[in-house]
PDB file of N, CA and C in Angstrom:
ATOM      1  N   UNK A   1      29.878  38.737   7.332  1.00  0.00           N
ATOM      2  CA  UNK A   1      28.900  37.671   7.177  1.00  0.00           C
ATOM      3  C   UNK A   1      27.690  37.969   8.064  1.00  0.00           C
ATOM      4  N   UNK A   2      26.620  38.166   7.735  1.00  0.00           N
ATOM      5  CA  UNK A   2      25.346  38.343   8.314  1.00  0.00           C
ATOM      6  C   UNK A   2      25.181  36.446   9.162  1.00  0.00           C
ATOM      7  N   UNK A   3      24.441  36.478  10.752  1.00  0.00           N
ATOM      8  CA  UNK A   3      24.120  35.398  10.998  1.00  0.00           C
ATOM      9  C   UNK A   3      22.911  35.261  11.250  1.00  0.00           C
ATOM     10  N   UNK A   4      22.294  33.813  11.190  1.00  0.00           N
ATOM     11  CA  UNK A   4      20.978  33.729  11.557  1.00  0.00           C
ATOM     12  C   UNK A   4      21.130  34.077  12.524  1.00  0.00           C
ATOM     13  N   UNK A   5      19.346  34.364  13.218  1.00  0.00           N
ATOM     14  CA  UNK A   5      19.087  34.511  14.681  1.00  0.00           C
ATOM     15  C   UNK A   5      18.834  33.025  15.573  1.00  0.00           C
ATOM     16  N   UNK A   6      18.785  32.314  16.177  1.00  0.00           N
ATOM     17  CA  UNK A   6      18.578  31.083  16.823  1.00  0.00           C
ATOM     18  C   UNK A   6      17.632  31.274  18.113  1.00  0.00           C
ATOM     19  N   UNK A   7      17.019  31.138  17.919  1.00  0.00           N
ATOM     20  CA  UNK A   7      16.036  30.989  19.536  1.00  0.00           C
ATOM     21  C   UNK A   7      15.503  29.452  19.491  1.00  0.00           C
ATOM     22  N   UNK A   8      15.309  29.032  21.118  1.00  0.00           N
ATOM     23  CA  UNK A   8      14.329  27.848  21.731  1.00  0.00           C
ATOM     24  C   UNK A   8      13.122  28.321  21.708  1.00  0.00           C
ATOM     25  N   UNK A   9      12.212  27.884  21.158  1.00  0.00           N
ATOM     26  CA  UNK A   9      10.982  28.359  21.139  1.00  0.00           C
ATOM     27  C   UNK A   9      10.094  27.635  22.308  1.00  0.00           C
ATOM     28  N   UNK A  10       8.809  27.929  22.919  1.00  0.00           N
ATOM     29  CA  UNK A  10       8.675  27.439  24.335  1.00  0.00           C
ATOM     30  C   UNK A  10       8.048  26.220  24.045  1.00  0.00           C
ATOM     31  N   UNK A  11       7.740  25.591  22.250  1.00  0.00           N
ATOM     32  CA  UNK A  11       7.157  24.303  22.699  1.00  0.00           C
ATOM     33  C   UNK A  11       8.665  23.602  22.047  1.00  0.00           C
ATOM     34  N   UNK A  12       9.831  23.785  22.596  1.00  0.00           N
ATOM     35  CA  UNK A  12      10.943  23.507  21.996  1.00  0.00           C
ATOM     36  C   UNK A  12      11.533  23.590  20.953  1.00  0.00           C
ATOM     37  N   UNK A  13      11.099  23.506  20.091  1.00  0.00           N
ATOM     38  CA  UNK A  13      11.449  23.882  18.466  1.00  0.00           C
ATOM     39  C   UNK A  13      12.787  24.644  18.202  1.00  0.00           C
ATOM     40  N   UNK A  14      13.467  24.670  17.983  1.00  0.00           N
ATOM     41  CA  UNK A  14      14.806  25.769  17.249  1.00  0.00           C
ATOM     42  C   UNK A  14      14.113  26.678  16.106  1.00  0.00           C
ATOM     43  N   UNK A  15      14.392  27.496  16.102  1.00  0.00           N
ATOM     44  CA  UNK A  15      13.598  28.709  15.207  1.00  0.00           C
ATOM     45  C   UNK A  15      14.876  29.280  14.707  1.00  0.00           C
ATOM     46  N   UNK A  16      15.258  28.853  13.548  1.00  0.00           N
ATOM     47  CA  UNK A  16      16.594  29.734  13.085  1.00  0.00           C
ATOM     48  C   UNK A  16      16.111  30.628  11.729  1.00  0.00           C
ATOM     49  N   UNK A  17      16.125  31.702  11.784  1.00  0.00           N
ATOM     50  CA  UNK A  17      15.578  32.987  11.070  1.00  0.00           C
ATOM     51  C   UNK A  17      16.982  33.668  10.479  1.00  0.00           C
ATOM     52  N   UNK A  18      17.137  33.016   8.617  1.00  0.00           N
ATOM     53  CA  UNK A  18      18.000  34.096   8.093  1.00  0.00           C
ATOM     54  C   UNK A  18      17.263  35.008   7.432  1.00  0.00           C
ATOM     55  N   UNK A  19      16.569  35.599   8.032  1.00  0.00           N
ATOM     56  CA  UNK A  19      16.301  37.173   7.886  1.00  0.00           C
ATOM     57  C   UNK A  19      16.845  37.977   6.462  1.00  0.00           C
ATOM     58  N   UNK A  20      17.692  38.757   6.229  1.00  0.00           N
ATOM     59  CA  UNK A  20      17.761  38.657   4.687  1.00  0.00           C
ATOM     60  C   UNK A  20      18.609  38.289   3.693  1.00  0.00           C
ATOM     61  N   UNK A  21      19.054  37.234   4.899  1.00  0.00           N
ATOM     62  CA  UNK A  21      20.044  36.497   3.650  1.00  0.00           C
ATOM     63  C   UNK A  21      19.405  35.781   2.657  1.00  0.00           C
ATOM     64  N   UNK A  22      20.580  36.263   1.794  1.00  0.00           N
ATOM     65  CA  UNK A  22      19.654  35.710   0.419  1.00  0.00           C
ATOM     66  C   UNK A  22      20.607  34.468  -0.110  1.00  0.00           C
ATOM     67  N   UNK A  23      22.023  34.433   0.598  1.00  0.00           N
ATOM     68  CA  UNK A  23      22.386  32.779  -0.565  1.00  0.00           C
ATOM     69  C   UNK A  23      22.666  32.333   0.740  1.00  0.00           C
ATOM     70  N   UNK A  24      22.498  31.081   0.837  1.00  0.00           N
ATOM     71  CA  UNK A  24      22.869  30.356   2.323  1.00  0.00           C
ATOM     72  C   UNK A  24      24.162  29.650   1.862  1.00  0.00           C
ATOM     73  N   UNK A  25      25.087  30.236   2.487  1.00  0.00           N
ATOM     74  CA  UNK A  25      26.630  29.822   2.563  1.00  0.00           C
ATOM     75  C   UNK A  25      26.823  28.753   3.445  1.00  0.00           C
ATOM     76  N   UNK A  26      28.049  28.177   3.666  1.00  0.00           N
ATOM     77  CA  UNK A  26      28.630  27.160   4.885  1.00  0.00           C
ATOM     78  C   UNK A  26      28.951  28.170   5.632  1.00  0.00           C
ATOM     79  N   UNK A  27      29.442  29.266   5.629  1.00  0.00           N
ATOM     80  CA  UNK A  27      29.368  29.906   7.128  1.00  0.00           C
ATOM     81  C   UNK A  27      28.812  30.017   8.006  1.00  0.00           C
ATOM     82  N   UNK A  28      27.173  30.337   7.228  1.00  0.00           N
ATOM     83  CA  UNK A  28      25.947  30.533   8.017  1.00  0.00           C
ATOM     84  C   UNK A  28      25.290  29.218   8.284  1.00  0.00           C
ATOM     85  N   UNK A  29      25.552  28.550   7.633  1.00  0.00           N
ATOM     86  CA  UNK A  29      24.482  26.869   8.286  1.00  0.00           C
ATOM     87  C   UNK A  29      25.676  26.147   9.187  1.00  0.00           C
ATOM     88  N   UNK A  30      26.778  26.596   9.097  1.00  0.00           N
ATOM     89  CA  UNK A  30      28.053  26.338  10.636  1.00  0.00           C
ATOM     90  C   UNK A  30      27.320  27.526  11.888  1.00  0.00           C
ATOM     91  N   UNK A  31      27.737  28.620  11.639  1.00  0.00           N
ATOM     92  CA  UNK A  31      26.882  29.416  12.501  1.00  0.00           C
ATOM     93  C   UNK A  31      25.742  28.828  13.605  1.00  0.00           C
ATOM     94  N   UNK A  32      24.456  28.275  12.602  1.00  0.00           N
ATOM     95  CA  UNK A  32      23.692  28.056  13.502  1.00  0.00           C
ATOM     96  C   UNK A  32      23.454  26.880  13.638  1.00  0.00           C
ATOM     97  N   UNK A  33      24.145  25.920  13.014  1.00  0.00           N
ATOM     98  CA  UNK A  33      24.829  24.756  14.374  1.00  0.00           C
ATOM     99  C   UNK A  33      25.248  24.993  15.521  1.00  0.00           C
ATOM    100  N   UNK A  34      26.437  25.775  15.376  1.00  0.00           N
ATOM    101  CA  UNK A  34      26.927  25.792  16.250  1.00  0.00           C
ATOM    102  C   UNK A  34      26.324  26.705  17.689  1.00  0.00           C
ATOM    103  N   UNK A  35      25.484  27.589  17.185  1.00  0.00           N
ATOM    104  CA  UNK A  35      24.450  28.322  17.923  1.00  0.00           C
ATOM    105  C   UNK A  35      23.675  27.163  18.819  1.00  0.00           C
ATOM    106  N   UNK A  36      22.707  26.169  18.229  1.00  0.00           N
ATOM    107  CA  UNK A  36      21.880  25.493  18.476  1.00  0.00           C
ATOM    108  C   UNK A  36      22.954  24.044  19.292  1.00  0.00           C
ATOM    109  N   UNK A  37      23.928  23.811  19.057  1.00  0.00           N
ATOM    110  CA  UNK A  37      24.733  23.138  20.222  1.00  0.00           C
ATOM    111  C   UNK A  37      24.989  23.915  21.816  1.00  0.00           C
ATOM    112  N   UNK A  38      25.038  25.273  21.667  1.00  0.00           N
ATOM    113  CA  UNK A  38      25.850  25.917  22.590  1.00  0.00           C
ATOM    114  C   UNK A  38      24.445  25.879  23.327  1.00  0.00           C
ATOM    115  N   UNK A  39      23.234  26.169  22.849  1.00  0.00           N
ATOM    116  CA  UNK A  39      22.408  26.309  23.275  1.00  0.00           C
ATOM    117  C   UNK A  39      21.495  24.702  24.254  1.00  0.00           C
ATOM    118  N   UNK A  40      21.378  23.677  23.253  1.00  0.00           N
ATOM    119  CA  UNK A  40      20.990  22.279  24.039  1.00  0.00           C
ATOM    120  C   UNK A  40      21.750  21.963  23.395  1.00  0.00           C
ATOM    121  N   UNK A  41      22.156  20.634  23.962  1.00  0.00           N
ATOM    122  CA  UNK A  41      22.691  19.198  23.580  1.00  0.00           C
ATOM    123  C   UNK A  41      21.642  17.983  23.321  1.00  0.00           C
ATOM    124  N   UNK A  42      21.973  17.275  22.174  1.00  0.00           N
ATOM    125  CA  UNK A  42      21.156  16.185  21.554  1.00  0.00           C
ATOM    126  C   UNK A  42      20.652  16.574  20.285  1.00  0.00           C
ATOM    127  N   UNK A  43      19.806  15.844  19.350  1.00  0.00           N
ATOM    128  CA  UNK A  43      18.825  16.517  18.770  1.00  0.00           C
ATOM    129  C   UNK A  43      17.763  17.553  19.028  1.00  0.00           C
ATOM    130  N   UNK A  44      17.528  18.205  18.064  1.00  0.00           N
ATOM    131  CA  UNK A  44      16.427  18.969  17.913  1.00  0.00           C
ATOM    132  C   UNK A  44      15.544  19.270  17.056  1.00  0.00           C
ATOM    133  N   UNK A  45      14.513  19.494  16.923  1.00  0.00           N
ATOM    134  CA  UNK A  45      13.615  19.992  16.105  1.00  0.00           C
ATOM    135  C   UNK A  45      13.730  21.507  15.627  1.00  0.00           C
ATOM    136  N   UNK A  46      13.702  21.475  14.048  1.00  0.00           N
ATOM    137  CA  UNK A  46      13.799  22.816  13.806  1.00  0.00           C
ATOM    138  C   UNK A  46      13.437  23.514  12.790  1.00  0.00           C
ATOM    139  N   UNK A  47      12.899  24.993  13.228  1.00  0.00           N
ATOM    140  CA  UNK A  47      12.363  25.386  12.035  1.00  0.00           C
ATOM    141  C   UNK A  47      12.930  26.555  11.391  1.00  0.00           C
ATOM    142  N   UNK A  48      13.096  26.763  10.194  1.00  0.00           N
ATOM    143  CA  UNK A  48      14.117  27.258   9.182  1.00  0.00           C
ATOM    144  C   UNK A  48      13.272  28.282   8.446  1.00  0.00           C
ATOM    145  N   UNK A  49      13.474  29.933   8.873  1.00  0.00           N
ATOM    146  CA  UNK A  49      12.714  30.734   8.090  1.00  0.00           C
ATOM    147  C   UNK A  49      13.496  31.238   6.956  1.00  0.00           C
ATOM    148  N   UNK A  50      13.406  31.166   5.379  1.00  0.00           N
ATOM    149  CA  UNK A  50      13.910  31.650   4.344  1.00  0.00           C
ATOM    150  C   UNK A  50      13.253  32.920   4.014  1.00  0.00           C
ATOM    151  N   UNK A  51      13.065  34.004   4.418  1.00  0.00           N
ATOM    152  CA  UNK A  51      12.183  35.210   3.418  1.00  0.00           C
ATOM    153  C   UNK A  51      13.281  35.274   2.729  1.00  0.00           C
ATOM    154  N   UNK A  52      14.482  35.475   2.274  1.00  0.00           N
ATOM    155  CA  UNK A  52      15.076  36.290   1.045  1.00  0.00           C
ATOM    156  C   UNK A  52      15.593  35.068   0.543  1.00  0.00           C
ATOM    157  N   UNK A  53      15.483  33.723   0.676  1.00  0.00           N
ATOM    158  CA  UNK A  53      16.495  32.961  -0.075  1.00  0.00           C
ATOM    159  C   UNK A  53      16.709  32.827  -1.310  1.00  0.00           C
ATOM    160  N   UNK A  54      17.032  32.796  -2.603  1.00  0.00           N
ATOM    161  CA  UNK A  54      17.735  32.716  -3.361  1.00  0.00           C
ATOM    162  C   UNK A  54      18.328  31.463  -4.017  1.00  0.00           C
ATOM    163  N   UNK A  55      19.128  31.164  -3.187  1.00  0.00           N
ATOM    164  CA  UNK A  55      20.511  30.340  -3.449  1.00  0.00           C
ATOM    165  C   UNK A  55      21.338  29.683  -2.490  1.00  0.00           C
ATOM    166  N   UNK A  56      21.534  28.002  -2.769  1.00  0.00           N
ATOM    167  CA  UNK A  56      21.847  27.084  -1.741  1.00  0.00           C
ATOM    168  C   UNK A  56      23.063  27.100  -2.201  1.00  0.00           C
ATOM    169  N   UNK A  57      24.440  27.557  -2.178  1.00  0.00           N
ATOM    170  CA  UNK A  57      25.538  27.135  -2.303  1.00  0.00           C
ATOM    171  C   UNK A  57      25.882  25.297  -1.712  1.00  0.00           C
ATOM    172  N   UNK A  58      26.373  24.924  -2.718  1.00  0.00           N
ATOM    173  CA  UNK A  58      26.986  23.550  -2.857  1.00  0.00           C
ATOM    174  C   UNK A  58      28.018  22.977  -1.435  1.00  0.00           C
ATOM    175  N   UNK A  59      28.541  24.039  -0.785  1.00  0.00           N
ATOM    176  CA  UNK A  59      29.516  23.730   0.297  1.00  0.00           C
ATOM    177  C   UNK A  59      28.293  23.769   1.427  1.00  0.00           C
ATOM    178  N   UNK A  60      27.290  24.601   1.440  1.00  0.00           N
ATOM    179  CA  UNK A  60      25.981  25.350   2.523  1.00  0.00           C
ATOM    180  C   UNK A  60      25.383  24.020   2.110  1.00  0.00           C
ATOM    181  N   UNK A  61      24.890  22.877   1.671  1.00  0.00           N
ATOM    182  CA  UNK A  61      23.713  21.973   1.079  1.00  0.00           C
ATOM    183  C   UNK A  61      24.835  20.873   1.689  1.00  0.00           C
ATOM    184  N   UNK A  62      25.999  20.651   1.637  1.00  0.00           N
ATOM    185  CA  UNK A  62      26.393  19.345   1.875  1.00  0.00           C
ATOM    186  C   UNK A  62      26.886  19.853   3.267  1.00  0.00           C
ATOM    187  N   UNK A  63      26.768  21.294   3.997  1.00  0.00           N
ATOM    188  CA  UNK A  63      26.867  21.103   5.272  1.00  0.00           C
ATOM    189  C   UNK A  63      25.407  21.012   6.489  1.00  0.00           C
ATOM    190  N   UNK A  64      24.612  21.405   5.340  1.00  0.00           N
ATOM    191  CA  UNK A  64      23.109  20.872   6.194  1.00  0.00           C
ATOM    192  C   UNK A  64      22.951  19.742   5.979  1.00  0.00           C
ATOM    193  N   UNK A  65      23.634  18.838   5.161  1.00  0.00           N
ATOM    194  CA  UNK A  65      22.879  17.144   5.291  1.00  0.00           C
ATOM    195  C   UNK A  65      24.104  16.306   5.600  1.00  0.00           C
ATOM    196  N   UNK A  66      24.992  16.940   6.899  1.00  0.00           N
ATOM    197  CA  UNK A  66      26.159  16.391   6.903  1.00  0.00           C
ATOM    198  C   UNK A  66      26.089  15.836   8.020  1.00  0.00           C
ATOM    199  N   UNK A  67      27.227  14.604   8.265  1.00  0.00           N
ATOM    200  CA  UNK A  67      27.021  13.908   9.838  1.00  0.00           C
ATOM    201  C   UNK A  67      26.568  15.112  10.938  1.00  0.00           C
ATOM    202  N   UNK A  68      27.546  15.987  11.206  1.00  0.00           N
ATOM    203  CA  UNK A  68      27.690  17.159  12.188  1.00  0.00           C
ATOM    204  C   UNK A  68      26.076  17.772  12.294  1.00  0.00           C
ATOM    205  N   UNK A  69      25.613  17.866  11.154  1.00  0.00           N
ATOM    206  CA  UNK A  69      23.875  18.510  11.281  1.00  0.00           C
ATOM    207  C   UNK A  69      23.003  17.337  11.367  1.00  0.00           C
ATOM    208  N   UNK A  70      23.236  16.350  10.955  1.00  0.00           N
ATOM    209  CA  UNK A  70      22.283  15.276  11.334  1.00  0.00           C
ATOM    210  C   UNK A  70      22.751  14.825  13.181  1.00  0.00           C
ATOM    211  N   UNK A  71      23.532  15.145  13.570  1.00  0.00           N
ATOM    212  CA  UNK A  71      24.127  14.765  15.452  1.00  0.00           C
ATOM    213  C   UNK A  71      23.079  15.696  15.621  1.00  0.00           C
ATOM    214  N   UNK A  72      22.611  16.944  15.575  1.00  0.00           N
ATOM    215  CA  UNK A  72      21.900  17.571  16.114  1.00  0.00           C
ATOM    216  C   UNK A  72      20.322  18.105  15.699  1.00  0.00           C
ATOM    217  N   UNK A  73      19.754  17.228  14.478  1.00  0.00           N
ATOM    218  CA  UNK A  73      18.925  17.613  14.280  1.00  0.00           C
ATOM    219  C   UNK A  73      17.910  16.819  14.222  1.00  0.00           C
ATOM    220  N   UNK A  74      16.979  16.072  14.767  1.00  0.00           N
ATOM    221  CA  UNK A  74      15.834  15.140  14.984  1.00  0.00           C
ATOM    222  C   UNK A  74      15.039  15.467  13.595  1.00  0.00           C
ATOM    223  N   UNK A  75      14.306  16.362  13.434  1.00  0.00           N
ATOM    224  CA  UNK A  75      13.498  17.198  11.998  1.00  0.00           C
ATOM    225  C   UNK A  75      13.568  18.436  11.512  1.00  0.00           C
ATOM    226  N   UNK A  76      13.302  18.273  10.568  1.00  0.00           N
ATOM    227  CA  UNK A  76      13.792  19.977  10.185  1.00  0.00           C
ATOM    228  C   UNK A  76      12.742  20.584   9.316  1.00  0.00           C
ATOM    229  N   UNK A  77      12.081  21.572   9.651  1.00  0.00           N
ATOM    230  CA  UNK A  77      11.045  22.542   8.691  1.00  0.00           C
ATOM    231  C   UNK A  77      11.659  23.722   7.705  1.00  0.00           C
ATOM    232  N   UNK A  78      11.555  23.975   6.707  1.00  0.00           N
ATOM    233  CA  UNK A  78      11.460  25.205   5.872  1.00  0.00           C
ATOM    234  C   UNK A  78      10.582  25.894   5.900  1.00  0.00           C
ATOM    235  N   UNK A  79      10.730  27.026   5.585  1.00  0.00           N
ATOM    236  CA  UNK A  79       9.923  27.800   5.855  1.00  0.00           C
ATOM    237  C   UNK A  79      10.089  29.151   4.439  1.00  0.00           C
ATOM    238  N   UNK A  80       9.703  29.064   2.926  1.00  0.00           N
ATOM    239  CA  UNK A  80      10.372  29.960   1.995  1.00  0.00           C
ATOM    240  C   UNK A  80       8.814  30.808   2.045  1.00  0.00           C
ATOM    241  N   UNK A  81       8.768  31.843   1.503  1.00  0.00           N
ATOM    242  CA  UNK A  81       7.696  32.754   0.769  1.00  0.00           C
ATOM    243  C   UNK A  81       7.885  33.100  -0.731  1.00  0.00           C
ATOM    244  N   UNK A  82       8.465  32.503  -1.528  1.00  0.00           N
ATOM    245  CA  UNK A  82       8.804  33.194  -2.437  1.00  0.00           C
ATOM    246  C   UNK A  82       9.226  31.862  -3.582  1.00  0.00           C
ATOM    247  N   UNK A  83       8.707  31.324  -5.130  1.00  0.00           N
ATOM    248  CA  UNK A  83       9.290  30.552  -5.746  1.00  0.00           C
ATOM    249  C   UNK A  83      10.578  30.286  -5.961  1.00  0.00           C
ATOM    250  N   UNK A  84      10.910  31.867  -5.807  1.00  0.00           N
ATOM    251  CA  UNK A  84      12.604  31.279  -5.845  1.00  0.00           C
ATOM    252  C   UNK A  84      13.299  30.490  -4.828  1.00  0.00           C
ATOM    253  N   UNK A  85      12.638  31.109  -4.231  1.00  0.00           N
ATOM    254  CA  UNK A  85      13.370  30.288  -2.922  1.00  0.00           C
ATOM    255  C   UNK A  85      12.709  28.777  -2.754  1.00  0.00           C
ATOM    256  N   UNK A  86      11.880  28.731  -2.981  1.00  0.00           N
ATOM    257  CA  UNK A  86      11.044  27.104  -2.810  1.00  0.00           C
ATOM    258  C   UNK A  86      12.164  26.299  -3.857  1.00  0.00           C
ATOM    259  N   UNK A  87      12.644  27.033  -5.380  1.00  0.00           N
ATOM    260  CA  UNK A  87      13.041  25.797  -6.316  1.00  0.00           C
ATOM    261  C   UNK A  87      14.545  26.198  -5.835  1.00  0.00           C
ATOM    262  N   UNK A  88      15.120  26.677  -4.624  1.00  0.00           N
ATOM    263  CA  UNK A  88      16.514  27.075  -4.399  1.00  0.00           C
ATOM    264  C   UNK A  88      16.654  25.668  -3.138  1.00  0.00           C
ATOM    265  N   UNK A  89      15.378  25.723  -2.261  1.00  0.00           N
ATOM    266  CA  UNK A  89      15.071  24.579  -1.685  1.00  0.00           C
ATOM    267  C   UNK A  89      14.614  23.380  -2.083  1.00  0.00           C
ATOM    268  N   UNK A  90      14.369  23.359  -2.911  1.00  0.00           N
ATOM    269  CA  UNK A  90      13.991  21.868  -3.893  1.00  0.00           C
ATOM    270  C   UNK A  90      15.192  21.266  -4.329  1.00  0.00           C
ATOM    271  N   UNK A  91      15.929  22.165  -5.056  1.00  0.00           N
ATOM    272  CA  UNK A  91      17.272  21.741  -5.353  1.00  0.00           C
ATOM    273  C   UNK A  91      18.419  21.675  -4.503  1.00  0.00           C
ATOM    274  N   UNK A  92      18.222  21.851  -3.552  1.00  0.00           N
ATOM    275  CA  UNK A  92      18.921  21.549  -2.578  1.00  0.00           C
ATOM    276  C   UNK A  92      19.178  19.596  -2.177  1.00  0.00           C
ATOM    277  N   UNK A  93      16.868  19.919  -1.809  1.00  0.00           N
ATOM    278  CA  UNK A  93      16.862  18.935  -1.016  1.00  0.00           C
ATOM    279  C   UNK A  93      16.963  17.636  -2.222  1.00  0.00           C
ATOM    280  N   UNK A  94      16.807  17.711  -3.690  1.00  0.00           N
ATOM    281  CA  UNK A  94      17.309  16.964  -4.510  1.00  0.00           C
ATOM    282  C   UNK A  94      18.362  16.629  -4.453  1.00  0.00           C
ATOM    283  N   UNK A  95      19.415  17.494  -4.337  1.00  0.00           N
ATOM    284  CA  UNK A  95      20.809  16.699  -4.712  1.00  0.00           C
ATOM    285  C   UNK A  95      21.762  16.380  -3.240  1.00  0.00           C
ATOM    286  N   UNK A  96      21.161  16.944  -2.240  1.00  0.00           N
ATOM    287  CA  UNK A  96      21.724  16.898  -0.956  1.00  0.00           C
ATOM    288  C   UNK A  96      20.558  16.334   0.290  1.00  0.00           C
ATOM    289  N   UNK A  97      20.149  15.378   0.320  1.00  0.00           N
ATOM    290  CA  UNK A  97      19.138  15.281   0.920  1.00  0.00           C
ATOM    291  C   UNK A  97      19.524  15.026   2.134  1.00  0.00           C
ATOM    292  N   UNK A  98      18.858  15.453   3.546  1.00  0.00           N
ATOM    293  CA  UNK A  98      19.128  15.508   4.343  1.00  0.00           C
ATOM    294  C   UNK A  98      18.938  14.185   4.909  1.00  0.00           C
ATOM    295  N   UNK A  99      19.828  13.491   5.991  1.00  0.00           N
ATOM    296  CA  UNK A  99      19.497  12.464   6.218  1.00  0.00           C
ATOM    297  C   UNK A  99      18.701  12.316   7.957  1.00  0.00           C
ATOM    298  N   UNK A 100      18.104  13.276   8.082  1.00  0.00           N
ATOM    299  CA  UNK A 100      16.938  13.410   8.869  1.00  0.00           C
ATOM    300  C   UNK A 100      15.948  14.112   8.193  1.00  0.00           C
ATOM    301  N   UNK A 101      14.778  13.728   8.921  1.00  0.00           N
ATOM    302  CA  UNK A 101      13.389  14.035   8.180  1.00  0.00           C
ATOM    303  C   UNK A 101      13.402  15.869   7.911  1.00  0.00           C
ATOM    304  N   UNK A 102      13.386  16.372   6.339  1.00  0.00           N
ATOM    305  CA  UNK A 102      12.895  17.492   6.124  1.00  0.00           C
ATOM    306  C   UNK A 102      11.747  17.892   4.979  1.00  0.00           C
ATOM    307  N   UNK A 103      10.966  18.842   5.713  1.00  0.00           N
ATOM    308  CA  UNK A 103      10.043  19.375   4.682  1.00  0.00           C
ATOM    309  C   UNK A 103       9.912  20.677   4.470  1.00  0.00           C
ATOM    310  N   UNK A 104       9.475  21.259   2.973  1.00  0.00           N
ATOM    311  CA  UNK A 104       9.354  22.876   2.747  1.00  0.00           C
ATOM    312  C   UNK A 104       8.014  23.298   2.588  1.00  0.00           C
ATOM    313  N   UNK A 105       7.468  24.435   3.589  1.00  0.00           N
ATOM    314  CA  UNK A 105       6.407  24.765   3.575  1.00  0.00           C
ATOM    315  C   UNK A 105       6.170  26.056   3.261  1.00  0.00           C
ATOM    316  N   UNK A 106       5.092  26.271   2.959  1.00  0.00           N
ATOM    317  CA  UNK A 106       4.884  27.901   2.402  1.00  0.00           C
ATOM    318  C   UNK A 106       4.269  29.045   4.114  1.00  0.00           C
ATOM    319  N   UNK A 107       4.328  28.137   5.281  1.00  0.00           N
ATOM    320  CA  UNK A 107       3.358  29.049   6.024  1.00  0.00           C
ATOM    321  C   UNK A 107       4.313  28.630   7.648  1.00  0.00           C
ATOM    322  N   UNK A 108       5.035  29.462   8.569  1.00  0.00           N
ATOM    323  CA  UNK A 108       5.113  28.793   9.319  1.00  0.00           C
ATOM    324  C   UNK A 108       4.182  28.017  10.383  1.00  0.00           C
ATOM    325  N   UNK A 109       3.059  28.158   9.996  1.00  0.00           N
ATOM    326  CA  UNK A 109       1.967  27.188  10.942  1.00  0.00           C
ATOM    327  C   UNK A 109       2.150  26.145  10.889  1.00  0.00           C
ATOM    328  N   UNK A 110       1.894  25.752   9.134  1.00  0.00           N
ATOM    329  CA  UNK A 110       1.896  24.664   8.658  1.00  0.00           C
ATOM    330  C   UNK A 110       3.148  23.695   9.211  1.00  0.00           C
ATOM    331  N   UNK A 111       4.413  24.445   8.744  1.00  0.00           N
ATOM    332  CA  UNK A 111       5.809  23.824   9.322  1.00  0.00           C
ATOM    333  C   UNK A 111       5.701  23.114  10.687  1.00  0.00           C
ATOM    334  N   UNK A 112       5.224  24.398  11.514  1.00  0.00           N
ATOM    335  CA  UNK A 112       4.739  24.003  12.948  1.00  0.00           C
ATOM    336  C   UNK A 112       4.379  22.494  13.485  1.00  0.00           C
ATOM    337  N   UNK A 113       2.865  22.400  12.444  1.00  0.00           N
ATOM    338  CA  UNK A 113       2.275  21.499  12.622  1.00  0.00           C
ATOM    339  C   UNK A 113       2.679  20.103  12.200  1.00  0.00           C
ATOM    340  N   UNK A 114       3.454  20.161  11.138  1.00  0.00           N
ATOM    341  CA  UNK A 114       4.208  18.979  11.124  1.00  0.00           C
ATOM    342  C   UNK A 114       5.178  18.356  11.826  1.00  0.00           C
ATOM    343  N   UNK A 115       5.707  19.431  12.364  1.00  0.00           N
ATOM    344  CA  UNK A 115       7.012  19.059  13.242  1.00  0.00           C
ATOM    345  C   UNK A 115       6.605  18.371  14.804  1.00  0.00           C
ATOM    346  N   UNK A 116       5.457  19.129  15.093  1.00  0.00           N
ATOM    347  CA  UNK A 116       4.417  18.320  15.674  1.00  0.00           C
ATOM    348  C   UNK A 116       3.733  17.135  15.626  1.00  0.00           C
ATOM    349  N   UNK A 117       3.639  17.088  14.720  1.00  0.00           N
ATOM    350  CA  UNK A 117       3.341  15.182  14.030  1.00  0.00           C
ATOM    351  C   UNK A 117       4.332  13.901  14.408  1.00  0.00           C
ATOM    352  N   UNK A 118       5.630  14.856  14.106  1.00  0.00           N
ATOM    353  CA  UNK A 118       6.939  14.524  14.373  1.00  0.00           C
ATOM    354  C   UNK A 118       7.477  13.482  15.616  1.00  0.00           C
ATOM    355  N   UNK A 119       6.486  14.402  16.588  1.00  0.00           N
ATOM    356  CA  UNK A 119       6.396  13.874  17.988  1.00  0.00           C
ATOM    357  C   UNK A 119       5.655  12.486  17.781  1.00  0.00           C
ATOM    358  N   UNK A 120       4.744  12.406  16.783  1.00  0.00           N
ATOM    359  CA  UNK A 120       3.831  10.953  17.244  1.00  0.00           C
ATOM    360  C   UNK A 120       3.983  10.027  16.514  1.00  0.00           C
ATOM    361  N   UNK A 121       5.331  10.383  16.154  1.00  0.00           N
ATOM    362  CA  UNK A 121       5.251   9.269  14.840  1.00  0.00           C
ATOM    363  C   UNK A 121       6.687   7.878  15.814  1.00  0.00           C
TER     364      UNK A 121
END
């Protein structure tokens, strides 16, 4: 199983980068939970880079919008380059919607900047 990478980024943010995974399994969205617990405790803000995504497996979609990922996640950014991956994330966030605030963006600036908003709302 390939894992994301997880870093704290210095204006706090979680930066979880699956790099070239292309179907996001429940292994890998357990993974970097569990990464991003070991790392802080509480919520967090976070941003989610897709370059190869593909495909949201059904067990991977109801474990990102599950109690266990909502304990630790304040907001959450996407981050796809690619249509497939935007309507792999659309359909996700259609039938599994997360029950903390998420959005999919085409740029990580953009992501950035919302998650930033985040703060003033």
């Amino acid at each position: 199983m390939n894992t994301p990478t997880v870093e704290l980024n210095q204006n706090g943010v979680f930066q979880v980068d699956y790099g070239g995974i292309g179907v996001l399994s429940q292994a890998t969205v357990q993974a970097q939970l569990e990464a991003r617990r070991k790392l802080k405790e509480g919520k967090q803000k976070v941003l989610f880079l897709f370059p190869s995504i593909w495909r949201v497996d059904a067990d991977a979609a109801q474990a990102m919008s599950s109690d266990s990922a909502e304990q630790v996640t304040e907001a959450a950014a996407a981050v796809v380059n690619s249509s497939l991956g935007m309507v792999a994330l659309k359909v996700f966030e259609m039938y599994h919607r997360p029950p903390y605030p998420f959005r999919i963006f085409p740029t990580e600036r953009d992501a950035l900047d919302w998650l930033d908003s985040e703060n003033r709302r």
